[in-house]
Every structure is written in C-alpha cells, then in structure tokens.
N, C-alpha and C. Protein backbone atom coordinates (compact mmCIF):
# COMPACT_ATOMS: atom_id res chain seq x y z
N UNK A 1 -4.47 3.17 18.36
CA UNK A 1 -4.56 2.55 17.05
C UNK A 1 -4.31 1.05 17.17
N UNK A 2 -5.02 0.27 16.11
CA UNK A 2 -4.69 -1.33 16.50
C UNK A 2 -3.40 -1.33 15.84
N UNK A 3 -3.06 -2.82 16.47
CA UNK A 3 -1.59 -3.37 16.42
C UNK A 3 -1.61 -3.64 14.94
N UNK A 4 -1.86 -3.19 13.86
CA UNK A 4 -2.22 -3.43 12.40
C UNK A 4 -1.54 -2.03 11.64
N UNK A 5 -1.47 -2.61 10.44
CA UNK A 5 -0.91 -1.38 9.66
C UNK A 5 -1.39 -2.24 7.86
N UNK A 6 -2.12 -0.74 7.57
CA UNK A 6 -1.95 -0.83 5.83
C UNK A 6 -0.85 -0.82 5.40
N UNK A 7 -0.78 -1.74 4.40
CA UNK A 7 0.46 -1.47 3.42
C UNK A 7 -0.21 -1.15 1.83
N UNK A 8 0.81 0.17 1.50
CA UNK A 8 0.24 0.00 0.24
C UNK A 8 0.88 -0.35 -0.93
N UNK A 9 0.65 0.16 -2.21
CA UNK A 9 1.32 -1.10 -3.12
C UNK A 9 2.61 -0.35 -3.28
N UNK A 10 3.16 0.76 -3.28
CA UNK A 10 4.67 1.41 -3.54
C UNK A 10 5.48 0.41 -2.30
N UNK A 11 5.74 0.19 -1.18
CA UNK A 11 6.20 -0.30 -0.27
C UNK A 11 5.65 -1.92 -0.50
N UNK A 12 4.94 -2.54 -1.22
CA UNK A 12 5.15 -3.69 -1.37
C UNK A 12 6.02 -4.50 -2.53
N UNK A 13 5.89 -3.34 -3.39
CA UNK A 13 6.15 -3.54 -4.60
C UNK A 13 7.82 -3.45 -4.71
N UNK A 14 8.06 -2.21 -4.06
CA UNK A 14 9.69 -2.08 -3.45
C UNK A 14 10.22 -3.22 -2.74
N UNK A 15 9.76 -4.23 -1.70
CA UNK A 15 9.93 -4.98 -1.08
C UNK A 15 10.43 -6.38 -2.11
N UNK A 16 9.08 -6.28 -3.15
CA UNK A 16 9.17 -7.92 -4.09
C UNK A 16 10.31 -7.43 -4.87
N UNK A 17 10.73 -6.05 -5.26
CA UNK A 17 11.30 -5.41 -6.89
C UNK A 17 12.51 -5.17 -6.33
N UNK A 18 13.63 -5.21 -6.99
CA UNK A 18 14.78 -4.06 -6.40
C UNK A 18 14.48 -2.81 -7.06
N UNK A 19 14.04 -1.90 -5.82
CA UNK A 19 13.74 -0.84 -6.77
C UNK A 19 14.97 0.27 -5.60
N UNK A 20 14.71 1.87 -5.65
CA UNK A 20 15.60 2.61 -4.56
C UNK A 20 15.27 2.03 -3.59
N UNK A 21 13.93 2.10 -3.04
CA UNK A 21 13.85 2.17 -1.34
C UNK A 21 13.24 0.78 -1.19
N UNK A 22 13.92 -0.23 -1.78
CA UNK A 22 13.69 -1.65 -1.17
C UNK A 22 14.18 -2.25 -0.06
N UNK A 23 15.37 -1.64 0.13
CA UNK A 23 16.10 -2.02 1.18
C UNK A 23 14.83 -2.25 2.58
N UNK A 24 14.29 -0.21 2.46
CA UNK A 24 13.86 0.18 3.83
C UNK A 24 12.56 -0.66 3.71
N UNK A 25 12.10 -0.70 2.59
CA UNK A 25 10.54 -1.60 2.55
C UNK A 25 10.55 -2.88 3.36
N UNK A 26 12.13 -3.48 2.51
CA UNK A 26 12.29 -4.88 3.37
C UNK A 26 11.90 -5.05 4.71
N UNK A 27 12.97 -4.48 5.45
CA UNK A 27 13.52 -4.02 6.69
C UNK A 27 11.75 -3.98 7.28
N UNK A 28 11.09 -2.57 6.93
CA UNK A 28 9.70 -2.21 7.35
C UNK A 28 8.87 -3.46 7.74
N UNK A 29 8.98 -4.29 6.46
CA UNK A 29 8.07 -5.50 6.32
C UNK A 29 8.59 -6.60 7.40
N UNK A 30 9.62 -6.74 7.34
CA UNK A 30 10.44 -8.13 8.13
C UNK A 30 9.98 -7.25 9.73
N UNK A 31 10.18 -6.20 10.35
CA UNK A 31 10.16 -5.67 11.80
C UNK A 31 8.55 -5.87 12.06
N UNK A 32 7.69 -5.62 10.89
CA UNK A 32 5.90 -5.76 10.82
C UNK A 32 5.80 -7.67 11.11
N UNK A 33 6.41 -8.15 10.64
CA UNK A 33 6.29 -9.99 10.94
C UNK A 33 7.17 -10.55 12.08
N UNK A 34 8.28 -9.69 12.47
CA UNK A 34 8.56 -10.15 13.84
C UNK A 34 8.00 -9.53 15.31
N UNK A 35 7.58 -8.22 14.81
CA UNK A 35 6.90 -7.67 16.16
C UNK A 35 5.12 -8.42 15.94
N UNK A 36 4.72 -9.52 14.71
CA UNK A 36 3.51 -9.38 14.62
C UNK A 36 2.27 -9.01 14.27
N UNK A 37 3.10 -7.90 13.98
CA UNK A 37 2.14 -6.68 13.52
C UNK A 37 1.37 -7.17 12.22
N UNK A 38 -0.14 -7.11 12.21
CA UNK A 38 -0.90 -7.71 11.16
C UNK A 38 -0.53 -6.44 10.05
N UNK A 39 -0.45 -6.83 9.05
CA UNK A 39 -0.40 -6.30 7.90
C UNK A 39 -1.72 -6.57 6.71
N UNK A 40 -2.47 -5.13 6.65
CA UNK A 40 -3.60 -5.39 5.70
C UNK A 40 -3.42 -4.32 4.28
N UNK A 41 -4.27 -4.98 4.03
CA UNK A 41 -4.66 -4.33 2.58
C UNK A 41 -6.01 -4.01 1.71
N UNK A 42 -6.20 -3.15 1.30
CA UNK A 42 -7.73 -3.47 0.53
C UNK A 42 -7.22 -4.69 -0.60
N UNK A 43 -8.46 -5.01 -1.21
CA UNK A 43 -8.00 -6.07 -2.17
C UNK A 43 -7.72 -5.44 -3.85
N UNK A 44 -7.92 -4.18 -3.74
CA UNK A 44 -7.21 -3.19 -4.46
C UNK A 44 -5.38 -3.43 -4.55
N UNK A 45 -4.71 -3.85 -3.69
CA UNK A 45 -3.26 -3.95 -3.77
C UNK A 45 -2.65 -5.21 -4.66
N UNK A 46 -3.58 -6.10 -4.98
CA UNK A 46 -2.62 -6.76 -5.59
C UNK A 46 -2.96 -6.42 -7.08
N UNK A 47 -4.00 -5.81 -7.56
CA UNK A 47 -4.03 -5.24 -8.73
C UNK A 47 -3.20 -4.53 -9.25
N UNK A 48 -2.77 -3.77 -8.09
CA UNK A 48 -1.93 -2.15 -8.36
C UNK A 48 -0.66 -3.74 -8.32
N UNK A 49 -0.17 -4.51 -7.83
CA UNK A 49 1.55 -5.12 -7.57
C UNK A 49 0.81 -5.89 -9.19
N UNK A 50 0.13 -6.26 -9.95
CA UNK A 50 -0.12 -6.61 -11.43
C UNK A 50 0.11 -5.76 -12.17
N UNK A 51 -0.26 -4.29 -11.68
CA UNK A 51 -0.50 -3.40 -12.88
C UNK A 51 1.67 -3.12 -13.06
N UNK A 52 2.21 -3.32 -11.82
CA UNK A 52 3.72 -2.57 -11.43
C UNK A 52 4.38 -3.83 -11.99
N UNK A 53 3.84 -5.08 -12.02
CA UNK A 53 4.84 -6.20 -12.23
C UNK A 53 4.50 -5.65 -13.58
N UNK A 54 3.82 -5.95 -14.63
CA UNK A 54 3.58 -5.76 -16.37
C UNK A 54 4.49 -4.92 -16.64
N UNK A 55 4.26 -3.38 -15.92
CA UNK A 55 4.96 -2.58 -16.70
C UNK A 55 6.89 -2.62 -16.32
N UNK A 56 6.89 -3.51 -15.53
CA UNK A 56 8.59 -3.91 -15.19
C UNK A 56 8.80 -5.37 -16.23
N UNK A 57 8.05 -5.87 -16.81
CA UNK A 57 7.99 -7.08 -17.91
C UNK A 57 8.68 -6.17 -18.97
N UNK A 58 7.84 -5.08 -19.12
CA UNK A 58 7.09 -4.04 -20.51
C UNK A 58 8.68 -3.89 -20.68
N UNK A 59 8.99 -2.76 -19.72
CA UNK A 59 10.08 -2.41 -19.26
C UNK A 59 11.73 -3.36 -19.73
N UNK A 60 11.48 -4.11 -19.16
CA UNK A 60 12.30 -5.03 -19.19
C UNK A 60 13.19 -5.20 -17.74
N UNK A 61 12.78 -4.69 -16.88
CA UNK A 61 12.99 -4.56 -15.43
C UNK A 61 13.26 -5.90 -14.91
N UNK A 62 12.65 -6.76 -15.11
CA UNK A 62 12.08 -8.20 -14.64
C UNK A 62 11.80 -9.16 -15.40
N UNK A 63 11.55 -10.28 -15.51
CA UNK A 63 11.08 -11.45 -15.92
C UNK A 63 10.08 -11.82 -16.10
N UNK A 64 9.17 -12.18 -16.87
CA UNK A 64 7.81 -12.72 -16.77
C UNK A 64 7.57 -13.90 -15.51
N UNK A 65 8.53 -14.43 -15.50
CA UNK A 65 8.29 -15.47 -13.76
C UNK A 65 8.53 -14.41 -12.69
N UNK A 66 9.62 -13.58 -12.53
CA UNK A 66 9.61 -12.97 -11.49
C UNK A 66 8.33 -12.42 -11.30
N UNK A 67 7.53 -11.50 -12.30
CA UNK A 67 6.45 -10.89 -12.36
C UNK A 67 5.23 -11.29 -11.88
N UNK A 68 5.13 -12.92 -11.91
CA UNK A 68 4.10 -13.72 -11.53
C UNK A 68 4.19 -14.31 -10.27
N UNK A 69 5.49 -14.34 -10.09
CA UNK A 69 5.60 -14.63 -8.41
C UNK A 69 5.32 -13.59 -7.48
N UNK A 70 5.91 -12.49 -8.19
CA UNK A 70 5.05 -11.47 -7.16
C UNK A 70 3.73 -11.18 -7.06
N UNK A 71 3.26 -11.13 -8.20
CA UNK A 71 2.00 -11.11 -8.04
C UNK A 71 0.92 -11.80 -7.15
N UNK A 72 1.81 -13.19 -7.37
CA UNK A 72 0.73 -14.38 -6.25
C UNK A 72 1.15 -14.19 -4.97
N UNK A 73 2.46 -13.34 -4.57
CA UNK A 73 2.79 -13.25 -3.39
C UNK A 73 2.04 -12.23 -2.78
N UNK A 74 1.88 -11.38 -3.73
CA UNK A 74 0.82 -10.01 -3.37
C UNK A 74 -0.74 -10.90 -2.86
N UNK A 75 -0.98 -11.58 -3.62
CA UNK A 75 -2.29 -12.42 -3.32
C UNK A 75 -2.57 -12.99 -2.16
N UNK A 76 -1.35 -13.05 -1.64
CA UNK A 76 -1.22 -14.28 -0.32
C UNK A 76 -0.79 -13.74 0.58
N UNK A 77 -0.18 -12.42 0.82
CA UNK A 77 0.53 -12.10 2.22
C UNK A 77 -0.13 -11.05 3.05
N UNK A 78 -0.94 -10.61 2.21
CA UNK A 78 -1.92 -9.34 2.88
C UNK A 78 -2.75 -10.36 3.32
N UNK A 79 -3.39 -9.27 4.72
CA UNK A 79 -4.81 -9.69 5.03
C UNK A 79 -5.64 -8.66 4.58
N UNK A 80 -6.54 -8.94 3.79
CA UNK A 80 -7.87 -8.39 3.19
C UNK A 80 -9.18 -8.11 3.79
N UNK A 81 -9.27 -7.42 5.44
CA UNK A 81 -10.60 -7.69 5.88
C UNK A 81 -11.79 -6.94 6.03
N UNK A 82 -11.72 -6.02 5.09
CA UNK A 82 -12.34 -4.82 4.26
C UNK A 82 -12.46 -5.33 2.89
N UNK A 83 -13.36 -5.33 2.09
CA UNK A 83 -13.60 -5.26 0.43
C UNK A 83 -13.70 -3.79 0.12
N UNK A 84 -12.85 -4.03 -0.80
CA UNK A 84 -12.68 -2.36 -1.92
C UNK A 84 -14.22 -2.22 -2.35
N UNK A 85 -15.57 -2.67 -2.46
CA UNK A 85 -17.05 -2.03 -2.29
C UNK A 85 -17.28 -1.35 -1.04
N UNK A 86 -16.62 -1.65 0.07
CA UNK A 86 -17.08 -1.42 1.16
C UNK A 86 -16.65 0.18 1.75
N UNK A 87 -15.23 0.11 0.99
CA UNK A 87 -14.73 1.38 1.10
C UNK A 87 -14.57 2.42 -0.16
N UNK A 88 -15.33 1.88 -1.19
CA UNK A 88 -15.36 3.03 -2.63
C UNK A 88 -16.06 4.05 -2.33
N UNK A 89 -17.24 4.35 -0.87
CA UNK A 89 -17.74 5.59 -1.19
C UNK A 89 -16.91 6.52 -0.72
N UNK A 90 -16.08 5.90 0.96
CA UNK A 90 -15.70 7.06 1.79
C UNK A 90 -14.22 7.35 0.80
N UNK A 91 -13.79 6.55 -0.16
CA UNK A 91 -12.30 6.64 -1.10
C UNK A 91 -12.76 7.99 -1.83
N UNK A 92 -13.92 7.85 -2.60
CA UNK A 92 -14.57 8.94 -3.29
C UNK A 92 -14.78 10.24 -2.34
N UNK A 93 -15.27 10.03 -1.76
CA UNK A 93 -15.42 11.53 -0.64
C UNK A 93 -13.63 11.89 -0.26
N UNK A 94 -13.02 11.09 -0.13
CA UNK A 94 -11.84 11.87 0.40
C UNK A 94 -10.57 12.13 -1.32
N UNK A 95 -11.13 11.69 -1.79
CA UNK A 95 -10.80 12.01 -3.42
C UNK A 95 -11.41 12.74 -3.83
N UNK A 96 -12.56 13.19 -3.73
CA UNK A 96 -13.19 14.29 -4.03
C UNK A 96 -12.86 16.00 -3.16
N UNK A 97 -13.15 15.52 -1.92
CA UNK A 97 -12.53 16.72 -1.02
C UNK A 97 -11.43 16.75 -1.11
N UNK A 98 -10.40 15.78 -0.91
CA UNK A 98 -9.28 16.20 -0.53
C UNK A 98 -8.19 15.86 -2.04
N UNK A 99 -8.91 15.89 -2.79
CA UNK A 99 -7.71 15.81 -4.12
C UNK A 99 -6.76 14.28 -3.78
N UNK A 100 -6.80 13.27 -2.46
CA UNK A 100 -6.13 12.43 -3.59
C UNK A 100 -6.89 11.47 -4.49
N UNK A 101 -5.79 11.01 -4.87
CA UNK A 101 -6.08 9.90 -6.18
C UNK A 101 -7.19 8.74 -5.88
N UNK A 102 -7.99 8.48 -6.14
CA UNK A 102 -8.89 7.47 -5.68
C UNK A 102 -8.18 5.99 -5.15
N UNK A 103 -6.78 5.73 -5.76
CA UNK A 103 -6.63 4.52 -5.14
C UNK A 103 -5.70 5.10 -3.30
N UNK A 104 -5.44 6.33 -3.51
CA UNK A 104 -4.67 6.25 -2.41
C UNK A 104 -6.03 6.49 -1.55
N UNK A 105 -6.69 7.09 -1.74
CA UNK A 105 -7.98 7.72 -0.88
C UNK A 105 -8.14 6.12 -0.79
N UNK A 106 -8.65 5.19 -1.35
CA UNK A 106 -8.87 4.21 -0.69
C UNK A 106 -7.90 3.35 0.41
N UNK A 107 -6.47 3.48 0.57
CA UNK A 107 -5.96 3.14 2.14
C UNK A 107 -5.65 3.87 2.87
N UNK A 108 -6.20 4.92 2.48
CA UNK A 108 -6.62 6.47 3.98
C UNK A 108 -7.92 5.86 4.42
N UNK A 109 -8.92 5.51 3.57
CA UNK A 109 -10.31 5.19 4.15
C UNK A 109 -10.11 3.37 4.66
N UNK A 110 -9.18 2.61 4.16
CA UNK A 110 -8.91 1.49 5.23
C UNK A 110 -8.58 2.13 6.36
N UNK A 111 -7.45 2.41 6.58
CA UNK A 111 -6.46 3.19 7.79
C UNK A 111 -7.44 3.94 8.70
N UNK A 112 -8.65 4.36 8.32
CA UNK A 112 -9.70 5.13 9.05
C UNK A 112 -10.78 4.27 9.69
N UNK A 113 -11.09 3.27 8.47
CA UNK A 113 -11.61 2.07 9.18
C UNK A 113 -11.29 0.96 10.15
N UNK A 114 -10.35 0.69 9.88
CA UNK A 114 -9.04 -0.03 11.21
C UNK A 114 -8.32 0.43 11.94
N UNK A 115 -8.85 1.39 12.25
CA UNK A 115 -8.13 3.21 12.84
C UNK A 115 -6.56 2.75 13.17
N UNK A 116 -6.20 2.65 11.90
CA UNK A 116 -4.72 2.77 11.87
C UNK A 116 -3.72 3.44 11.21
N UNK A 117 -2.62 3.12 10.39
CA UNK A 117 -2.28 4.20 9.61
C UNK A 117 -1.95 3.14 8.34
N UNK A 118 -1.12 4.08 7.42
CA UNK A 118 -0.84 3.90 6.18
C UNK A 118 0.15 3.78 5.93
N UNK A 119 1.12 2.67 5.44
CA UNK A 119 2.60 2.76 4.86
C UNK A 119 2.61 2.97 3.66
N UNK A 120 3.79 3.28 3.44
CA UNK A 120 4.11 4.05 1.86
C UNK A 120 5.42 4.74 2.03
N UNK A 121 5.46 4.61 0.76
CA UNK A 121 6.74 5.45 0.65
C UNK A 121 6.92 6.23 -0.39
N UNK A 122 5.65 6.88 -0.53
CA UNK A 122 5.09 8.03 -1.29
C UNK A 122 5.63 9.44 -0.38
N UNK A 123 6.22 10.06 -0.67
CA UNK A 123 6.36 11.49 -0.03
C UNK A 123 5.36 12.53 -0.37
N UNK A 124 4.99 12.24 -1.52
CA UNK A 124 4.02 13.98 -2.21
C UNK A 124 2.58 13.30 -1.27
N UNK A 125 2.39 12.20 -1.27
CA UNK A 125 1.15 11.62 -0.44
C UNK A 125 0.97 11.81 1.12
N UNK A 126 2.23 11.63 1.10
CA UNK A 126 2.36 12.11 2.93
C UNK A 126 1.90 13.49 3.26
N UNK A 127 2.91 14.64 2.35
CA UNK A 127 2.83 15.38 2.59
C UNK A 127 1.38 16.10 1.97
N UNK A 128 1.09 15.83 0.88
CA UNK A 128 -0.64 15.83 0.44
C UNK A 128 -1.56 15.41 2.13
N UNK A 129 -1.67 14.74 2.77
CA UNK A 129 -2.22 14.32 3.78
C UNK A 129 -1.85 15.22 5.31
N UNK A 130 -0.64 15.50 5.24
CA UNK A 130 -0.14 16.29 6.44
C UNK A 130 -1.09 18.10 6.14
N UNK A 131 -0.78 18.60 4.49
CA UNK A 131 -2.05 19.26 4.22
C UNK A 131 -3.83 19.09 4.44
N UNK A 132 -4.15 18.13 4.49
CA UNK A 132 -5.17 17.85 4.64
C UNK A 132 -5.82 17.67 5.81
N UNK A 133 -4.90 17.11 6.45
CA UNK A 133 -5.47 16.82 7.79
C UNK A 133 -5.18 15.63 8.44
N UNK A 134 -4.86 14.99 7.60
CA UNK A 134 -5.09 13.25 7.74
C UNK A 134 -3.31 12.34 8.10
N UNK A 135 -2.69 13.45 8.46
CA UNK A 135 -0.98 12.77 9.02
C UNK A 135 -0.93 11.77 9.97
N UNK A 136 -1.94 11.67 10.85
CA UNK A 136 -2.10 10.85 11.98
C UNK A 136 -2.07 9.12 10.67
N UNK A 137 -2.59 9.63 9.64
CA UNK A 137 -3.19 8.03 9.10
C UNK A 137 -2.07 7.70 8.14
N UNK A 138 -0.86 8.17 7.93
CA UNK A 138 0.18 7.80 7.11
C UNK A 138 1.12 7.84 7.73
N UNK A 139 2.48 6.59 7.29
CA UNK A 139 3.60 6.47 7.80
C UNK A 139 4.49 6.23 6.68
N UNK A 140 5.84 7.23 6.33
CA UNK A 140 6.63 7.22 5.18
C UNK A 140 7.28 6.33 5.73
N UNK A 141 7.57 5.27 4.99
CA UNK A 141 8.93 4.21 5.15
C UNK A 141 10.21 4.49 5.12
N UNK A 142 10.64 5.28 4.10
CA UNK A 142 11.26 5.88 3.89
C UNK A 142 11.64 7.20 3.40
C-alpha cells in the first residue's frame, strides 16, 4: 500500500473539535505529519467538516469563528488528488452492493484507488466493511 492514508471527516473533525476521541485523532494526525505520511481526501471532506462545524454553531458546541477556521483548515490540509466525479460511480456500486452510505463508500473507493486504507473512527463502518470484505481498506483510530 502507498505511504498515504485517507482521512475521513469523523477523525478530522475530532482532531479540529474537542469531541471524545480527539485526543487519539490528534495523536493519529501529528504521527501521519512526522512519519510524512501524505494524508488525502476526496474533496467531499471538507463539506462533511461544514456540514459538522454548523451543526456545533446550531448546537452551541462552538463559535461561529471557531467554525470557520476549521472549515478553511479542512480546505487546506488535505491533499485532494482524486475529484469526488471521478469516484461517484465506483461510491455508488459499493453503496449499492454493499449497503454503505454513499459518502463513506466514497473513501473506500479513494482507499481502493490509492490502494490504501481509510481512517476513521467510525466503528459500525469498520465493522460494516470487515463484513463485507473490504477490512484491508479501513483503519479505526480509535
């Protein structure tokens, strides 16, 4: 597998937010920038860290500045070298066969395209995928 890893938006979002598992997100992220390790994303992720900052505004979780800084940080720290057109059909085929959610099916079908894996710190997703077939392409953070 290349020296690369998806990140997806639960583990980024944990990272910008104090949320439970920010700590380990941190930690994940900081060991991914000192060993090097490129960190990508579809360009699907900073939508999903917009859609998570609003509803922590909504919420009252956060700040409207905090909310916007993450957001632009989401904008700027991934590398993007896949477009979410490029990967909406094979997202759909593995959302279709395999029941997940179309946005996660889309960084199973990065992770397949950069034959690498998937961070998260989704458990029902992991284990949704360890059913499926597809464990080789996900890594729980925590």
């Amino acid at each position: 597998m290349a020296d690369e890893v998806v990140i997806d938006a639960s583990v980024f979002a944990a990272a910008l937010f104090d949320e439970e598992h920010s700590a380990a997100a941190r930690r994940f992220l900081g060991d991914c920038v000192s060993s090097e390790r490129i960190m990508i994303a579809s360009d699907l992720m900073p939508l999903e860290i917009a859609s998570i900052a609003a509803k922590k505004v909504w919420r009252g979780e956060c700040s409207e500045q905090l909310g916007a800084e993450a957001v632009d940080t989401a904008r700027g720290m991934m590398a993007m070298p896949v477009s979410l057109p490029d990967l909406l059909g094979r997202a759909y085929d593995l959302a279709a066969r395999h029941r997940f959610s179309v946005y996660d099916a889309t960084y199973i079908a990065l992770a397949e395209v950069r034959d690498s894996q998937v961070a998260t710190l989704d458990a029902r997703l992991v284990r949704r995928a360890e059913a499926e077939g597809f464990a080789d392409r996900l890594v729980l953070v925590a």
